[in-house]
C-alpha atoms as a PDB file:
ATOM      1  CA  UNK A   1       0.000   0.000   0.000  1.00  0.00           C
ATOM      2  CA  UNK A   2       2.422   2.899   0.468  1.00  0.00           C
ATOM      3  CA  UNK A   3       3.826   2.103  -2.860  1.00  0.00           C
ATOM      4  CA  UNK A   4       0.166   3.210  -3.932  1.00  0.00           C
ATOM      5  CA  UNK A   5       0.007   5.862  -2.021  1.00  0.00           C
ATOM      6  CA  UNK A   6       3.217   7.498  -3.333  1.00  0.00           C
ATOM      7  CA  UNK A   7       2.105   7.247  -7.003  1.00  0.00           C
ATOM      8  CA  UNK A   8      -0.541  10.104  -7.408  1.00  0.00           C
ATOM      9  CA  UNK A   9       1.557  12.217  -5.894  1.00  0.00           C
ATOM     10  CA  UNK A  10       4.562  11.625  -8.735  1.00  0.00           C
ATOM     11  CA  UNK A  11       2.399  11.900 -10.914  1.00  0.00           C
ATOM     12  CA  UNK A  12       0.921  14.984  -9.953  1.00  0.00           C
ATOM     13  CA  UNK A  13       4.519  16.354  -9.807  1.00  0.00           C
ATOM     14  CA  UNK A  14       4.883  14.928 -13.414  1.00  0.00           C
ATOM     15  CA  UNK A  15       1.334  16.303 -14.720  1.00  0.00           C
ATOM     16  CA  UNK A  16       2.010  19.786 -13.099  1.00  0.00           C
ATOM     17  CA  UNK A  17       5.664  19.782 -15.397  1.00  0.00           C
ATOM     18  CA  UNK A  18       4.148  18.463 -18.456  1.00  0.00           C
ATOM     19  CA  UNK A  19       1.345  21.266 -18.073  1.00  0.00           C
ATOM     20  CA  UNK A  20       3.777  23.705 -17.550  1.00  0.00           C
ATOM     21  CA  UNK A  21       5.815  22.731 -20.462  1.00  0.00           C
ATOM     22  CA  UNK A  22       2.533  22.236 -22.519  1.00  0.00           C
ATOM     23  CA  UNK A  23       1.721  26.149 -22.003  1.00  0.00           C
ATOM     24  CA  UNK A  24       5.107  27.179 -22.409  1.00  0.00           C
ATOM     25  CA  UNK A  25       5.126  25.730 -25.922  1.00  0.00           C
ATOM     26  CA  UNK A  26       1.745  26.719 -26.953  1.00  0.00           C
ATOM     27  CA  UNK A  27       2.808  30.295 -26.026  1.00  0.00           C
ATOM     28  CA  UNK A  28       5.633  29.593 -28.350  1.00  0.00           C
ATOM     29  CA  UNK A  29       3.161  28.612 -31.180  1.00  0.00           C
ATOM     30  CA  UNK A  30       0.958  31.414 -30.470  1.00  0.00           C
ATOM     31  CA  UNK A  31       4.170  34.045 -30.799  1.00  0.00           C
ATOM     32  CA  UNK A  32       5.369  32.228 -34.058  1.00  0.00           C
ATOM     33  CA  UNK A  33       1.692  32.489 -35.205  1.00  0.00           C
ATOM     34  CA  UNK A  34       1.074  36.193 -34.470  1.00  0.00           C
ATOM     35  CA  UNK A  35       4.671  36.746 -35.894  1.00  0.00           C
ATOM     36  CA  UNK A  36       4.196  34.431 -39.396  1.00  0.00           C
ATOM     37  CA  UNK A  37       0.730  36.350 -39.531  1.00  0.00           C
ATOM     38  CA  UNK A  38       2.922  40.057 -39.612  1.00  0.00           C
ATOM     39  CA  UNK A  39       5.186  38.508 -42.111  1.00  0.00           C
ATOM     40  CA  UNK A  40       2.578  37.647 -44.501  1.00  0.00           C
ATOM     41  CA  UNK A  41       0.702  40.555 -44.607  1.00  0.00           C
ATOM     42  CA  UNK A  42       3.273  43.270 -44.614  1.00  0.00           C
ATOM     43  CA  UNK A  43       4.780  40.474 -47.708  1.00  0.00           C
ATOM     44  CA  UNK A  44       1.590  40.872 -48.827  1.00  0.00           C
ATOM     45  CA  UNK A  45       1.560  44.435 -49.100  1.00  0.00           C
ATOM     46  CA  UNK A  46       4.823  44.536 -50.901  1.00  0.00           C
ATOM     47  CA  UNK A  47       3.872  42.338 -53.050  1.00  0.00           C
ATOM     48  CA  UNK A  48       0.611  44.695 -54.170  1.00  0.00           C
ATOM     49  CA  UNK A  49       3.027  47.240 -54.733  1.00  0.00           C
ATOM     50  CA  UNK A  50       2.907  48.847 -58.068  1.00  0.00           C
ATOM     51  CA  UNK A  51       6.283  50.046 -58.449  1.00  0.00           C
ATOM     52  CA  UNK A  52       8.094  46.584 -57.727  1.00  0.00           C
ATOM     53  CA  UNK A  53       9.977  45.112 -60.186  1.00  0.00           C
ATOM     54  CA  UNK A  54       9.059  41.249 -61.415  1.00  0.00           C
ATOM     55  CA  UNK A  55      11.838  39.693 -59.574  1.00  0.00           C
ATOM     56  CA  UNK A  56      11.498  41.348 -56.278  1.00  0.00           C
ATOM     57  CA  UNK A  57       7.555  40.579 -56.695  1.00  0.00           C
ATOM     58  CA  UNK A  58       8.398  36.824 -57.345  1.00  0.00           C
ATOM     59  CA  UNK A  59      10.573  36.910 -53.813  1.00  0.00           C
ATOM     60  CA  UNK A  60       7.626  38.620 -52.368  1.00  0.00           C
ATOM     61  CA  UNK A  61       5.842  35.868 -53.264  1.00  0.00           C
ATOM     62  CA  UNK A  62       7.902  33.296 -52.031  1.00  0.00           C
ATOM     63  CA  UNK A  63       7.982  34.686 -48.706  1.00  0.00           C
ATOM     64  CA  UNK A  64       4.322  34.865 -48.589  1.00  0.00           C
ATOM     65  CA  UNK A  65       3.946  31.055 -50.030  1.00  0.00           C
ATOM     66  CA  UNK A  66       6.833  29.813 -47.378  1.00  0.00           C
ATOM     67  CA  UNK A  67       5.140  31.578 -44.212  1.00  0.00           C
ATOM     68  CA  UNK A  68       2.004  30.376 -45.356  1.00  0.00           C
ATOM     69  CA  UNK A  69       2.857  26.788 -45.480  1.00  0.00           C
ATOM     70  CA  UNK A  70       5.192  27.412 -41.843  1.00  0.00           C
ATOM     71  CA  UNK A  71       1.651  28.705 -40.651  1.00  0.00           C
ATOM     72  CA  UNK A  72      -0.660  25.605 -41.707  1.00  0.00           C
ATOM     73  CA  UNK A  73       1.994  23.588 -39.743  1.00  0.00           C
ATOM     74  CA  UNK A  74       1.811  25.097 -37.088  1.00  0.00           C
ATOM     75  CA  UNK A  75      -1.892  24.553 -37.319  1.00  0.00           C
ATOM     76  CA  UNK A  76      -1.218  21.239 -37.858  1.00  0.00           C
ATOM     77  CA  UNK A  77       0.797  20.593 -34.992  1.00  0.00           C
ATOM     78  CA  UNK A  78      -1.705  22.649 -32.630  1.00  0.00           C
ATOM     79  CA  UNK A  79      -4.833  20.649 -33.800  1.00  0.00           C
ATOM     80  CA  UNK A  80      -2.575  17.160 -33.433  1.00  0.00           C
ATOM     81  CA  UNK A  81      -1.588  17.864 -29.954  1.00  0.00           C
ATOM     82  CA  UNK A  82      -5.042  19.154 -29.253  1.00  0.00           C
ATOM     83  CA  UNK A  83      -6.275  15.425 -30.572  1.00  0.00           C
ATOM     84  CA  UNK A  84      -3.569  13.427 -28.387  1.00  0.00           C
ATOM     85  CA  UNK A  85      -4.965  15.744 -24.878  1.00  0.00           C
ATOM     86  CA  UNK A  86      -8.182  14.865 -25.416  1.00  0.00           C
ATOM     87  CA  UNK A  87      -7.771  11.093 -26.320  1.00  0.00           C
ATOM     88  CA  UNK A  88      -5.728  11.086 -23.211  1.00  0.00           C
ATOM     89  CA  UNK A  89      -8.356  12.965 -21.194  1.00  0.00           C
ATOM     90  CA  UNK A  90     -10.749   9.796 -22.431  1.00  0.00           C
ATOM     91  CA  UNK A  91      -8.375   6.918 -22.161  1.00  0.00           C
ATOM     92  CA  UNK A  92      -8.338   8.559 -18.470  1.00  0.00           C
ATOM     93  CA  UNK A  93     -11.690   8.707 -17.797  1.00  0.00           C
ATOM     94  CA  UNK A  94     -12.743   4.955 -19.575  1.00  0.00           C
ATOM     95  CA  UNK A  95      -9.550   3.685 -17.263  1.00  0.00           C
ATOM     96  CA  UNK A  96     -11.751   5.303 -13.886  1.00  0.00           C
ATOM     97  CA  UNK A  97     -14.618   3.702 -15.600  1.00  0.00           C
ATOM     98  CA  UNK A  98     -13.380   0.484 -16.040  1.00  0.00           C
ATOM     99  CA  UNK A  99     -11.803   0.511 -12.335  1.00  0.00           C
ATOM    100  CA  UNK A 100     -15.425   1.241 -10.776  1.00  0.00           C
ATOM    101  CA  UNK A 101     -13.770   4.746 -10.203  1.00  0.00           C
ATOM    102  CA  UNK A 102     -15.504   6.346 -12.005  1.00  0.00           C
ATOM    103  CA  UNK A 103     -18.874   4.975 -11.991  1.00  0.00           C
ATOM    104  CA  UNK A 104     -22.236   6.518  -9.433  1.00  0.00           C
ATOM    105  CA  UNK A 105     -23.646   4.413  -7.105  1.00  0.00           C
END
């Protein structure tokens, strides 16, 4: 039994770190996001420029294209990690579930 006992508590410890962690890198994402977003639209208005020569619209359009496609992966990796919380969150609760945990008397 005091192995037991000991467990929630790591694991709280563990849960509190990977939390912290978690919002440190979403924070991250957000920054990137907000930053990528900047980048695209003051590309963007260079790009609508009249008085810009064909070559320095074409690399005005590759920096728009590239931080677009940085953006949808970041995307991508939000709405992925997103998926793997909450299938976590339900393997957790079916787990107290299928204990008896979980389930009203």
């Amino acid at each position: 039994m005091p192995i037991r006992s000991t467990l929630p508590a790591k694991a709280t410890v563990m849960d509190e770190n990977k939390s912290a962690d978690l919002n440190s890198i979403q924070g991250t994402r957000k920054a990137l996001c907000k930053d990528l977003a900047h980048v695209i639209l003051v590309s963007r208005e260079k790009f609508d420029c009249e008085r810009v020569r064909n070559n320095e619209r074409r690399a005005w359009a590759r920096l728009i294209i590239s931080g677009i496609e940085a953006y949808a992966k970041l995307l991508e990796i939000s709405a992925l990690e997103d998926l793997a919380a909450r299938v976590e969150r339900l393997e957790t609760k079916g787990g107290e579930v299928a204990s008896g945990e979980g389930v009203e008397k």
